[in-house]
C-alpha atoms as a PDB file:
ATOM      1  CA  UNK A   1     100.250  74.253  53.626  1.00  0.00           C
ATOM      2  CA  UNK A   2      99.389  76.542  56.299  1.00  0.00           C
ATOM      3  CA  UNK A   3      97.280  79.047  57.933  1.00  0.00           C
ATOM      4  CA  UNK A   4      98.272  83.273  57.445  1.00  0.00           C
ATOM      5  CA  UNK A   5      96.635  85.883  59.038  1.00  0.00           C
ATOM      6  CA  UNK A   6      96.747  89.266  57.329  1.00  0.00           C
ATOM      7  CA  UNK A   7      96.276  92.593  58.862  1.00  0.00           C
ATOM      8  CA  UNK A   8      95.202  95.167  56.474  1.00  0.00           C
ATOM      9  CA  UNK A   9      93.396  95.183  53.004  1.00  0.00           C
ATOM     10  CA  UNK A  10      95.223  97.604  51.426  1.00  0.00           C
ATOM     11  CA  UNK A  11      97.394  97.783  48.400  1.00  0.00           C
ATOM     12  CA  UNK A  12      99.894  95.441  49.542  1.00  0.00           C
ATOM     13  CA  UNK A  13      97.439  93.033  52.319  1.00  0.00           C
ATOM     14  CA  UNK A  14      94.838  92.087  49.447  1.00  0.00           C
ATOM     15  CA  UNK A  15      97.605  91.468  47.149  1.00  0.00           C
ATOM     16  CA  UNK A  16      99.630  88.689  49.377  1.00  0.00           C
ATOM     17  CA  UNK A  17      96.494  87.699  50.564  1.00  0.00           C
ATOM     18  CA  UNK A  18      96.015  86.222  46.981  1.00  0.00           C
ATOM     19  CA  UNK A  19      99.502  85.237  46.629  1.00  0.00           C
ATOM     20  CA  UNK A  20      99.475  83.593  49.568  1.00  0.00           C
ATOM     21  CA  UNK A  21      96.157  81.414  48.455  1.00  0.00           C
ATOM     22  CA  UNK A  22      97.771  80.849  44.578  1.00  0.00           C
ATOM     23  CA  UNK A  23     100.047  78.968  46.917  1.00  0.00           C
ATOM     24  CA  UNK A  24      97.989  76.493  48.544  1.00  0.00           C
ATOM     25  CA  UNK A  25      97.473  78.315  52.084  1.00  0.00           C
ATOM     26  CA  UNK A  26      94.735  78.939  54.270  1.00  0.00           C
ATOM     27  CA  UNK A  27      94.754  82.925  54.367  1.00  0.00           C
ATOM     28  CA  UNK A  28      92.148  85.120  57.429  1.00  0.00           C
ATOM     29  CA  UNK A  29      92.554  88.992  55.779  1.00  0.00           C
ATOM     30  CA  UNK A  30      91.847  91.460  58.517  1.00  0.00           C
ATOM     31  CA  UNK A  31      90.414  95.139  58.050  1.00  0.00           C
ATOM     32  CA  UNK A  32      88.635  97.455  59.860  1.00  0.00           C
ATOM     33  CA  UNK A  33      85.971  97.062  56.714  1.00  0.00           C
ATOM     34  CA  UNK A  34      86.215  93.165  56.385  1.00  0.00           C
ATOM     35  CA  UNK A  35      87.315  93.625  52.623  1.00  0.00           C
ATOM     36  CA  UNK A  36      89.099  91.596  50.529  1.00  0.00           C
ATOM     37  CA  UNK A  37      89.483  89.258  47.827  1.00  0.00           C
ATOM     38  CA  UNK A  38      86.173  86.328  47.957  1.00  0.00           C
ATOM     39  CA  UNK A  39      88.863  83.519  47.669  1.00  0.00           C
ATOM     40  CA  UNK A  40      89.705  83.955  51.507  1.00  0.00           C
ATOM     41  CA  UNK A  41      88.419  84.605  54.942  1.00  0.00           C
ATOM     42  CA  UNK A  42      87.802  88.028  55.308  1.00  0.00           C
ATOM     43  CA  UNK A  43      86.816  89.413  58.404  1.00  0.00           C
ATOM     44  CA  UNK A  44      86.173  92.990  60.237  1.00  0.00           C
ATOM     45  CA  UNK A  45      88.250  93.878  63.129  1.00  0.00           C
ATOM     46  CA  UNK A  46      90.435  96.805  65.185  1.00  0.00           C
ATOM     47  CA  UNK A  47      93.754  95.920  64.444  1.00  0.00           C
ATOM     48  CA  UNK A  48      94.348  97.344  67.765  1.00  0.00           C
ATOM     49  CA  UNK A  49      92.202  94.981  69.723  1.00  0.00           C
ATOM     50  CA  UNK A  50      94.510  91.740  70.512  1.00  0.00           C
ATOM     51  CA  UNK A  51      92.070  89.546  72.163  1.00  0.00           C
ATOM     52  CA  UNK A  52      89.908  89.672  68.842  1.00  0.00           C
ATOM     53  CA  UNK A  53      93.520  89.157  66.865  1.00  0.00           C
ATOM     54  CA  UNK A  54      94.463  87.072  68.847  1.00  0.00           C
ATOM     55  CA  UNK A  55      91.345  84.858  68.611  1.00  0.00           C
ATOM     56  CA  UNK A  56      91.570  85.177  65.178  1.00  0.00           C
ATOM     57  CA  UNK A  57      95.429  83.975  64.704  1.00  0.00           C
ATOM     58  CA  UNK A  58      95.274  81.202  67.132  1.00  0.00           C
ATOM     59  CA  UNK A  59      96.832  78.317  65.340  1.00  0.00           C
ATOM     60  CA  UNK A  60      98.340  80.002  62.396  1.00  0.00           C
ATOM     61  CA  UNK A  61     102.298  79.599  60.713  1.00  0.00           C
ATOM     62  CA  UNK A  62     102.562  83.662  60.539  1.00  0.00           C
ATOM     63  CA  UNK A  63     100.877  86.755  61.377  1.00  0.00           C
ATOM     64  CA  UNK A  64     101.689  89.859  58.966  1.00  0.00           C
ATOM     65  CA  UNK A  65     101.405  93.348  59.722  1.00  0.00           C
ATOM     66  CA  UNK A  66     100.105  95.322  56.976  1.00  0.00           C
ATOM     67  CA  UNK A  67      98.454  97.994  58.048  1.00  0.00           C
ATOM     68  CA  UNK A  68      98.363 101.305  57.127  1.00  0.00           C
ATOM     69  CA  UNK A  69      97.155 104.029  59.492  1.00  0.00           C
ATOM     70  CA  UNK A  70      96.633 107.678  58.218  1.00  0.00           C
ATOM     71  CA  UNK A  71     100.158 109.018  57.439  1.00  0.00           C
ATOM     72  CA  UNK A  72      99.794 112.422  59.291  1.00  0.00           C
ATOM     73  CA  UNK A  73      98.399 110.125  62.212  1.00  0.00           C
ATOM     74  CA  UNK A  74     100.843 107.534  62.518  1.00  0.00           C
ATOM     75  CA  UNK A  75     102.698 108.993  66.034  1.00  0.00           C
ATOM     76  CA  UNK A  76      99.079 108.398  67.029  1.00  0.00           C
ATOM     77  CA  UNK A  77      97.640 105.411  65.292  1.00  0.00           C
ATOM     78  CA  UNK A  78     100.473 102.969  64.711  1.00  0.00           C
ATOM     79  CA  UNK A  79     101.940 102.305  68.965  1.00  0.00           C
ATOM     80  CA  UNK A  80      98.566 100.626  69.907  1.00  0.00           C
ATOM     81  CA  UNK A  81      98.507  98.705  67.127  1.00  0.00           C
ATOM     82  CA  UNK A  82     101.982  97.841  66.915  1.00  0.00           C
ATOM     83  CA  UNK A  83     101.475  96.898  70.538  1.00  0.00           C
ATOM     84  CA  UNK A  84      98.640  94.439  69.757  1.00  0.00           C
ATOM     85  CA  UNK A  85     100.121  92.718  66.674  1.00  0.00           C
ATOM     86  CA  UNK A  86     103.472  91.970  68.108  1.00  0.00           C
ATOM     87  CA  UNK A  87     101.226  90.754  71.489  1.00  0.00           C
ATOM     88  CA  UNK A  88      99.579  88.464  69.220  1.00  0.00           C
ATOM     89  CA  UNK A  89     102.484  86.848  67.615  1.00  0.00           C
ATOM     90  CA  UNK A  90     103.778  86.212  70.987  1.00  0.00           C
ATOM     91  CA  UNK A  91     100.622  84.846  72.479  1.00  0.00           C
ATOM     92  CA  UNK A  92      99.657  82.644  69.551  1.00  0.00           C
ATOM     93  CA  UNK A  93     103.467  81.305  68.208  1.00  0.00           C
ATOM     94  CA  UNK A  94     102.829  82.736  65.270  1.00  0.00           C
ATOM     95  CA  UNK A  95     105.728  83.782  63.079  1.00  0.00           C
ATOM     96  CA  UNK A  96     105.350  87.401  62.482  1.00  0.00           C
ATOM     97  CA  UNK A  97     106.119  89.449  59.355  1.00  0.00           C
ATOM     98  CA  UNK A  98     105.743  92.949  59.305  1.00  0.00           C
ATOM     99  CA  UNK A  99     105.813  95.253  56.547  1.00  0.00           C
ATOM    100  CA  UNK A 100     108.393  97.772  57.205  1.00  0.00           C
ATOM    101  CA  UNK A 101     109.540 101.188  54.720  1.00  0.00           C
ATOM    102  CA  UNK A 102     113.132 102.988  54.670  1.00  0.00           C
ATOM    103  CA  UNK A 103     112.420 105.863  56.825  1.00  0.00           C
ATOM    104  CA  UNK A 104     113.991 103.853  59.501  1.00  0.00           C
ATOM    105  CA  UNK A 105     117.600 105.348  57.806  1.00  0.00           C
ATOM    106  CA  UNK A 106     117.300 108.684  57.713  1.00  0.00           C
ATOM    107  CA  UNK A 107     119.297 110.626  54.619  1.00  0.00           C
ATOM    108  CA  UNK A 108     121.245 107.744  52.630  1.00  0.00           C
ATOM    109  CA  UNK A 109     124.873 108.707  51.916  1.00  0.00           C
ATOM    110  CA  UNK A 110     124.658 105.978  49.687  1.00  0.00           C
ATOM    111  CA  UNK A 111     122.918 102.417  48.752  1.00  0.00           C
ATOM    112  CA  UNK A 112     120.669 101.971  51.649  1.00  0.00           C
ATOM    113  CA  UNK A 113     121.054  98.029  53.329  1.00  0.00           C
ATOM    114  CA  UNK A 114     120.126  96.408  55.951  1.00  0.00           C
ATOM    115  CA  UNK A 115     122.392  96.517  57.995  1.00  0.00           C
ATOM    116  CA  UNK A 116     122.267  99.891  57.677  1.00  0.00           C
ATOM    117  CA  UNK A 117     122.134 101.763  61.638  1.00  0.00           C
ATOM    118  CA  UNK A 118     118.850 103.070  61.943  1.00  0.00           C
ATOM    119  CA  UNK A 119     118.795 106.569  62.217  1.00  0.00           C
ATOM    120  CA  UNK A 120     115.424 107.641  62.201  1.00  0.00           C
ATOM    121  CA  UNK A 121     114.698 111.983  61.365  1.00  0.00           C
ATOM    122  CA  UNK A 122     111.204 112.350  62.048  1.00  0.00           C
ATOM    123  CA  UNK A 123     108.529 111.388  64.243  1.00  0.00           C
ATOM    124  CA  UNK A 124     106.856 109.104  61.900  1.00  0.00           C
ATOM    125  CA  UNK A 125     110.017 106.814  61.247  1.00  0.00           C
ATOM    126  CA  UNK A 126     110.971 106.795  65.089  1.00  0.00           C
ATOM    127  CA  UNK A 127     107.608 105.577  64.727  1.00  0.00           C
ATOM    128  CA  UNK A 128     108.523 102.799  62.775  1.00  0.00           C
ATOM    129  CA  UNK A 129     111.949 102.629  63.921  1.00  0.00           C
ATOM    130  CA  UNK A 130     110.729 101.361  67.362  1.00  0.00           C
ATOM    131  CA  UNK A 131     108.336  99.080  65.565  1.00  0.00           C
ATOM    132  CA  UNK A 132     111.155  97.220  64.727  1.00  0.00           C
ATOM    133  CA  UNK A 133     113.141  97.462  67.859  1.00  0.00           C
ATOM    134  CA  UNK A 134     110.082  95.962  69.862  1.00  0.00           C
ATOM    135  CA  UNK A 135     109.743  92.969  67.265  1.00  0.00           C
ATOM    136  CA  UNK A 136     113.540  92.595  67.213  1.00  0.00           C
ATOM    137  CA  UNK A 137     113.990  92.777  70.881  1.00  0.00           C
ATOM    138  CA  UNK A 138     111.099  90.362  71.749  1.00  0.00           C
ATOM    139  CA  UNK A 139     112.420  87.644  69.290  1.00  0.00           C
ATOM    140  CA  UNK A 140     115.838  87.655  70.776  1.00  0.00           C
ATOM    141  CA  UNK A 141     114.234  86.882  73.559  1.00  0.00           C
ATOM    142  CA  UNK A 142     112.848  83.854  72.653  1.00  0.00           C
ATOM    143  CA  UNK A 143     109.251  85.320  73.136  1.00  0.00           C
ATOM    144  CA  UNK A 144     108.586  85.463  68.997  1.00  0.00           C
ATOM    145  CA  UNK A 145     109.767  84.862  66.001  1.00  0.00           C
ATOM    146  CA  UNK A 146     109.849  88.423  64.074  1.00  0.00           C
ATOM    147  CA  UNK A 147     111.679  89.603  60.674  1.00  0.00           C
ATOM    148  CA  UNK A 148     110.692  93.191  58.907  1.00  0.00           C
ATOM    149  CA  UNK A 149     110.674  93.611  55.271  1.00  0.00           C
ATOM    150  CA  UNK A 150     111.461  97.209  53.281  1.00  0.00           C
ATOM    151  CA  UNK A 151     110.634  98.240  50.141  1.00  0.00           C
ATOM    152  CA  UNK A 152     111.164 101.816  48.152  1.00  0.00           C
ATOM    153  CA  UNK A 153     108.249 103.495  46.685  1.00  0.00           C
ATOM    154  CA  UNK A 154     105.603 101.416  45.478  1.00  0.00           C
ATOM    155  CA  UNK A 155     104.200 101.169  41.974  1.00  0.00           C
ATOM    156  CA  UNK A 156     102.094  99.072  39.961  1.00  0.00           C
ATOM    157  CA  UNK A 157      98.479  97.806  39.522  1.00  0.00           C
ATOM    158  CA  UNK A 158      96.146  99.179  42.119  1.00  0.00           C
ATOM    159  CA  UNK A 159      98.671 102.123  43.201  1.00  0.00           C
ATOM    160  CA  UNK A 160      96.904 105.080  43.045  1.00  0.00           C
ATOM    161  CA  UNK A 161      97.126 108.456  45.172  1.00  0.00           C
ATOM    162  CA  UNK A 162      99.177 107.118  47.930  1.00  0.00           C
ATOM    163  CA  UNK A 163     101.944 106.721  45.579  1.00  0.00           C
ATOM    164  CA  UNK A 164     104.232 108.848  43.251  1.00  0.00           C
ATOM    165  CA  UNK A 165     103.921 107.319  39.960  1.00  0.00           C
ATOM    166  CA  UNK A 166     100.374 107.133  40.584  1.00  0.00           C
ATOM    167  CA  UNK A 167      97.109 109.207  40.178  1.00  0.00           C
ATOM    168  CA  UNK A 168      99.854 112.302  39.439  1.00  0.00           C
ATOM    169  CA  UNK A 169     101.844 110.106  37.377  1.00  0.00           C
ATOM    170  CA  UNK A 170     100.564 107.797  35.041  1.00  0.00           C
ATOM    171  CA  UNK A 171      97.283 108.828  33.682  1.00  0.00           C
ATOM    172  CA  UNK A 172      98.956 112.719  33.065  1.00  0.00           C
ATOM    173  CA  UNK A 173     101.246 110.947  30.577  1.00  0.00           C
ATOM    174  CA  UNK A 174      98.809 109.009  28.942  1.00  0.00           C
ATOM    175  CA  UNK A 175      96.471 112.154  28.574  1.00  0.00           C
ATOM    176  CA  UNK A 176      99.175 113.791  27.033  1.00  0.00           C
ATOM    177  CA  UNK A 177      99.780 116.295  30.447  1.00  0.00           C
ATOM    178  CA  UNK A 178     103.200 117.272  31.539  1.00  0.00           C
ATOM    179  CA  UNK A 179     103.925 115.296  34.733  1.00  0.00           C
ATOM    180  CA  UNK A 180     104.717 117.780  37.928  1.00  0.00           C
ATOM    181  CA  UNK A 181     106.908 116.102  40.345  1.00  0.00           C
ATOM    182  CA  UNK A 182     107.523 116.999  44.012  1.00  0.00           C
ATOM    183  CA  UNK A 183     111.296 116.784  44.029  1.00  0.00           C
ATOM    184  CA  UNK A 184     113.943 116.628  41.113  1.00  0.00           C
ATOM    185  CA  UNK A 185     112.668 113.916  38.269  1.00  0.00           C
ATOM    186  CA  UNK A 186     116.557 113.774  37.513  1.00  0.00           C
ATOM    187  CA  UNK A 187     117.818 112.120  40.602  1.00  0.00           C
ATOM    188  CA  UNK A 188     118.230 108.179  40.757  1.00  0.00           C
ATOM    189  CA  UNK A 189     115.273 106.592  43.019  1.00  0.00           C
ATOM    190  CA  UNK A 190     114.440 102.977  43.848  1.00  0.00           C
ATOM    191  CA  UNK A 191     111.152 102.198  42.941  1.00  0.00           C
ATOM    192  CA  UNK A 192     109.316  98.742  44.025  1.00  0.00           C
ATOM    193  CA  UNK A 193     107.210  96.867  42.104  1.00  0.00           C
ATOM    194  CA  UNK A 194     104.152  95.980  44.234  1.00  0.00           C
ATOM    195  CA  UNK A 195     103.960  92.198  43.534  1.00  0.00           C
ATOM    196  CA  UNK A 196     107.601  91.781  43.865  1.00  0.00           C
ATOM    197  CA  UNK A 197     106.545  92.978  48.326  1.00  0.00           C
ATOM    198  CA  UNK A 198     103.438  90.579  47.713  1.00  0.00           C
ATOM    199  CA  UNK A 199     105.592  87.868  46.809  1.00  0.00           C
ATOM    200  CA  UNK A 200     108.694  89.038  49.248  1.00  0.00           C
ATOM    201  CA  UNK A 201     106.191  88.895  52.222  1.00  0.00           C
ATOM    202  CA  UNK A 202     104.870  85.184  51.422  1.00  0.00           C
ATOM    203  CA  UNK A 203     108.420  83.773  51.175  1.00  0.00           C
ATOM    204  CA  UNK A 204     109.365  85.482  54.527  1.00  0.00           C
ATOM    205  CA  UNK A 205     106.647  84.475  55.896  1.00  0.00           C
ATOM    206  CA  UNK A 206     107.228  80.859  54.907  1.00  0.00           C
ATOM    207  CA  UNK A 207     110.834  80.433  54.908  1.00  0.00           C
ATOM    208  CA  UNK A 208     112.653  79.889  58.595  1.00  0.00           C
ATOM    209  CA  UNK A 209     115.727  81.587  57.115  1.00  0.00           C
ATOM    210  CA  UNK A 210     114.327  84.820  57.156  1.00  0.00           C
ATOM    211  CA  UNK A 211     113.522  84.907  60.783  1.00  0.00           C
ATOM    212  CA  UNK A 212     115.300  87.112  63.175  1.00  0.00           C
ATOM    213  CA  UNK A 213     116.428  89.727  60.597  1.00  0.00           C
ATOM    214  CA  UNK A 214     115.342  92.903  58.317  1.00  0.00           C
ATOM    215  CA  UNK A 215     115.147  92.375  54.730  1.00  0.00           C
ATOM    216  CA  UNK A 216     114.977  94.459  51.489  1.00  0.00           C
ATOM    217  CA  UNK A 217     112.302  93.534  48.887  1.00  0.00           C
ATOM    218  CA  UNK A 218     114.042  92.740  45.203  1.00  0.00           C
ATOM    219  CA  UNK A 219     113.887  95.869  43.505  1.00  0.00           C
ATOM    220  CA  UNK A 220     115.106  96.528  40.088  1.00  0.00           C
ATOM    221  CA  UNK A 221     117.921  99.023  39.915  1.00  0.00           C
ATOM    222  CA  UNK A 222     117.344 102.736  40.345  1.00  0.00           C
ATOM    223  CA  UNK A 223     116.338 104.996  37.584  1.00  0.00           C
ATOM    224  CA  UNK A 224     114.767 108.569  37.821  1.00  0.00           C
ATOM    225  CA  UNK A 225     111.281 109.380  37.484  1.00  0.00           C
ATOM    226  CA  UNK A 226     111.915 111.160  34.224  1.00  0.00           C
ATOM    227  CA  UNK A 227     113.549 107.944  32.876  1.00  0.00           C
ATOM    228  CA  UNK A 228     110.235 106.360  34.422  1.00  0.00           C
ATOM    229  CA  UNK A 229     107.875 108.554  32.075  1.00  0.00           C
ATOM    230  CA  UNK A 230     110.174 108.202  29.331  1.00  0.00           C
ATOM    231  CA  UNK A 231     110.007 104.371  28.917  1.00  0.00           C
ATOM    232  CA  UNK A 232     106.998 104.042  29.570  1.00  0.00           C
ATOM    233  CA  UNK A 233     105.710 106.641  27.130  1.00  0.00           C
ATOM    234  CA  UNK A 234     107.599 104.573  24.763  1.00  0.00           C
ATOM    235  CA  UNK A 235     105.894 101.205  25.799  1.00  0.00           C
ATOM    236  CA  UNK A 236     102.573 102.827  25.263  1.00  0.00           C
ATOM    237  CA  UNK A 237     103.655 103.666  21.920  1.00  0.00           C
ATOM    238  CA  UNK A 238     102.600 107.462  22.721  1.00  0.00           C
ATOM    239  CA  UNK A 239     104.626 111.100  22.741  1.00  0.00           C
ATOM    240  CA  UNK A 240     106.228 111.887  26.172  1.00  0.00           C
ATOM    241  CA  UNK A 241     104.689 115.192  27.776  1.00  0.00           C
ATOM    242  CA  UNK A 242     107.914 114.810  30.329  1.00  0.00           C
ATOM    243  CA  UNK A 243     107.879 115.433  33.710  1.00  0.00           C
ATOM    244  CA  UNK A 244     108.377 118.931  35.659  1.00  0.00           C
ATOM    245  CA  UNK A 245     109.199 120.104  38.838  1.00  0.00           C
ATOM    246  CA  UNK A 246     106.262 121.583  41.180  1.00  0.00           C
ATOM    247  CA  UNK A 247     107.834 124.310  42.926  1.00  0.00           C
ATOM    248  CA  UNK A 248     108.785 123.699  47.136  1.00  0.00           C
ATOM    249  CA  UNK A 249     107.461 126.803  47.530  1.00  0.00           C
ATOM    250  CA  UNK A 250     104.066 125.570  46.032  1.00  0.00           C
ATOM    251  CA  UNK A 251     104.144 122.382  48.205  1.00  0.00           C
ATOM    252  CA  UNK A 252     104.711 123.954  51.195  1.00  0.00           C
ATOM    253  CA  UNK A 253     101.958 126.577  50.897  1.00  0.00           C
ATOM    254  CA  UNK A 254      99.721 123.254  49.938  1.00  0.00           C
ATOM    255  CA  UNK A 255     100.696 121.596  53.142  1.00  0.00           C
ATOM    256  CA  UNK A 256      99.241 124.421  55.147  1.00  0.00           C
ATOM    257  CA  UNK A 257      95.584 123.259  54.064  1.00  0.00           C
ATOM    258  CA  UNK A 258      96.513 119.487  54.009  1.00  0.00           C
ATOM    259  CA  UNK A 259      97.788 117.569  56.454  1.00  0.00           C
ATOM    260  CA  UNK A 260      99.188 114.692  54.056  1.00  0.00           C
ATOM    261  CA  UNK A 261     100.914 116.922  52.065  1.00  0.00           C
ATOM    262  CA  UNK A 262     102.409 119.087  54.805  1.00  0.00           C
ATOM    263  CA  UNK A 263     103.531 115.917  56.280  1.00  0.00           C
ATOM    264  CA  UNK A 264     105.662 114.872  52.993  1.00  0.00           C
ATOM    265  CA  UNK A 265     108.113 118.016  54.037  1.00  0.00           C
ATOM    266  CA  UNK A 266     110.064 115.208  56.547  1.00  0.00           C
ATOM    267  CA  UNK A 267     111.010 112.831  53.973  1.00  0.00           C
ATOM    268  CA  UNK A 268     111.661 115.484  51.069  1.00  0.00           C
ATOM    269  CA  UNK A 269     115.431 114.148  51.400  1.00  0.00           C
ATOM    270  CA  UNK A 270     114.107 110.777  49.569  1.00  0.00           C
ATOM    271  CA  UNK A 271     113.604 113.207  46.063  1.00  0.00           C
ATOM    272  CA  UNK A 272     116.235 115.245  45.774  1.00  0.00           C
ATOM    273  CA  UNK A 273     119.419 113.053  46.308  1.00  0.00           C
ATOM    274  CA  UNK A 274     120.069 110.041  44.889  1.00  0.00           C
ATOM    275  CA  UNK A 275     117.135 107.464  47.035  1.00  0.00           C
ATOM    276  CA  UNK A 276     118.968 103.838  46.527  1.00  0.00           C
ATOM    277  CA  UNK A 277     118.252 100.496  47.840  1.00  0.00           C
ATOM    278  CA  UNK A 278     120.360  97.238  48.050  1.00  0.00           C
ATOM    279  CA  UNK A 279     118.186  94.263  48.027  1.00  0.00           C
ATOM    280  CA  UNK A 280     120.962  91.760  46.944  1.00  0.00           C
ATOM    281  CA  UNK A 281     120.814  90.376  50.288  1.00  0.00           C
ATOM    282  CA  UNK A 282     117.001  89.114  49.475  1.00  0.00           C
ATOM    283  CA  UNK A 283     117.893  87.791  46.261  1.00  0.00           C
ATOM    284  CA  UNK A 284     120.939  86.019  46.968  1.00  0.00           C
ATOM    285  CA  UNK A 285     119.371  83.740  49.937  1.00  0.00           C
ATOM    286  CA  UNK A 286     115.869  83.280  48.332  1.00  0.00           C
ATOM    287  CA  UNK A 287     116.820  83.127  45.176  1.00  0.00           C
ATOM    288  CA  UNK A 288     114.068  86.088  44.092  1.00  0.00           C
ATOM    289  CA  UNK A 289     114.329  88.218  41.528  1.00  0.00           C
ATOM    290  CA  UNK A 290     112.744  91.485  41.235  1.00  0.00           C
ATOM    291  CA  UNK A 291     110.521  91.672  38.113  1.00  0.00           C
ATOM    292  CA  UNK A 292     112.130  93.811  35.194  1.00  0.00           C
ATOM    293  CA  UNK A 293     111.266  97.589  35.457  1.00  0.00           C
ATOM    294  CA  UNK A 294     109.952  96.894  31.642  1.00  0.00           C
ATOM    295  CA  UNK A 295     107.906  94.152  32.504  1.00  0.00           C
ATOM    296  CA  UNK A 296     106.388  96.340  35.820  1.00  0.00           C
ATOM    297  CA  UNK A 297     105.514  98.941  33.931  1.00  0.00           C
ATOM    298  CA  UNK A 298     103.711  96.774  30.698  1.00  0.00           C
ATOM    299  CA  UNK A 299     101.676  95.726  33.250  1.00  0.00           C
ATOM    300  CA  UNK A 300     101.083  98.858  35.140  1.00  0.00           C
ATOM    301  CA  UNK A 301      99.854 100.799  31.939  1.00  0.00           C
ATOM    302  CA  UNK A 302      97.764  97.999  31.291  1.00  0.00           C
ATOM    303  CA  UNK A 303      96.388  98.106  34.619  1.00  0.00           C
ATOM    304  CA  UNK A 304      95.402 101.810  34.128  1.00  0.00           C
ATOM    305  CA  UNK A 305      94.235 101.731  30.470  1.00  0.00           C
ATOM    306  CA  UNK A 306      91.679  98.573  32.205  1.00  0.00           C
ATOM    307  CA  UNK A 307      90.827 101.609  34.492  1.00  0.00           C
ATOM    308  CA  UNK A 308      90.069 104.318  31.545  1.00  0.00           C
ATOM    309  CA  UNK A 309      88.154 101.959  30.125  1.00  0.00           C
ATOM    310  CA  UNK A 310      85.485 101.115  33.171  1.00  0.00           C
ATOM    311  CA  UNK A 311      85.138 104.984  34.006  1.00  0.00           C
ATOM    312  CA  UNK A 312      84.353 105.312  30.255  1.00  0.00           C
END
């Protein structure tokens, strides 16, 4: 077993953070707030400041890059720390896994993989796009060992407002509340089950095959956000309220008070056309499955009914 530094205690950092312990390793979770999960070393740091980072990784198997700056801030907030991480990977050995999203594509004219050109249509995915580049570039060098893993949308326990079948999503249906979606609820859309990234990070981050490379995280096939509501209305054994459209016009006189929402006007493409990801590649080497969209969303109600019941 090894050592695994993770930076950022979000959504997806705490949760590898414990899958990463549940599997025997030594895991240092880095935040600017020092939060975490008890079961492992958490400590408070700039993920921006590499001589702390790199301190803190010396003598660890694999670095991962988790964090998540402000999205309307990320032109801003993501090149110095992108900067520092991939510095510390290099100046420490350390494998380095970074958590990557599809924006690097552009408008799919079909399912997106990844070997896929990037083609980046905003400033926040040339953002990320050059993330990649950096990492890429560097480990075909020989200075670092690098590979980037995608997912779709996230959902599942502990997704809340930063995610579409979240706050807005789930507990409308459960209160009986039509659901308003930003987009068309009839298109197909790849949707990825939090633990299934969790889990796809570990084994990247522990498996020399994955090095060198960008990889999709499993994700069950694509199904529209209306079929979303619909079986999961049925799982909960209550009426579906069904799920709307909230007019463009609505969301982009929103945006002109809120910076996160203005900002969501780039990537609209991703919810009105078919939004598809291939992640056979993942599955096929690693042998990973993604978990059954049934399954995911049994235990994403649950998650949220354990939530109505402490605020109650």
């Amino acid at each position: 077993m090894g050592k695994h530094v993770v930076v950022g205690a979000g959504q997806v950092g705490v949760r590898l953070a414990r899958t990463l312990q549940e599997r025997g390793h030594e895991v240092v979770l880095v935040s600017r707030s020092g939060s975490g999960p008890e079961t492992v070393e958490r400590v408070a740091a700039d993920a921006s400041d590499r001589e702390q980072l790199t301190s803190l990784t010396r003598g660890a198997d694999t670095l991962y890059n988790c964090v998540n700056p402000a999205y309307h801030r990320w032109p801003q907030d993501w090149p110095p720390i992108a900067d520092a991480l991939l510095a510390t990977a290099e100046a420490t050995g350390a494998g380095y896994v970074i958590l990557g999203n599809l924006y690097v594509y552009g408008p799919p004219e079909g399912p997106m993989r990844e070997t896929d050109p990037l083609a980046p249509s905003s400033a926040k995915a040339e953002v990320r796009a050059k993330m990649w580049r950096d990492a890429l570039a560097a480990h075909e060098a020989g200075r670092v060992r690098a590979t980037e893993v995608r997912g779709s949308d996230y959902f599942g326990p502990g997704c809340r407002d930063q995610s579409h079948l979240g706050d807005r999503f789930v507990p409308k249906l459960l209160a009986g509340k039509r659901v308003r979606f930003a987009g068309d609820p009839g298109q197909p859309h790849s949707w990825t089950y939090v633990p299934d990234v969790a889990r796809a990070l570990a084994t990247a981050g522990t498996d020399d095959r994955a090095w060198g490379r960008v990889w999709h995280v499993p994700t069950s096939p694509a199904i529209s956000a209306r079929e979303v509501a619909e079986r999961l209305c049925a799982i909960a054994g209550i009426p579906n309220p069904g799920v709307g459209v909230l007019p463009h016009w609505l969301l982009r006189a929103t945006g002109l008070v809120s910076p996160m929402i203005r900002e969501l006007e780039a990537v609209r493409y991703q919810f009105v056309r078919p939004f598809v990801i291939d992640s056979s590649a993942f599955e096929d080497t690693f042998g990973v499955a993604p978990t059954p969209m049934d399954e995911a969303l049994t235990e994403t109600l649950a998650w949220w009914r354990d939530q109505e019941q402490v605020t109650a």
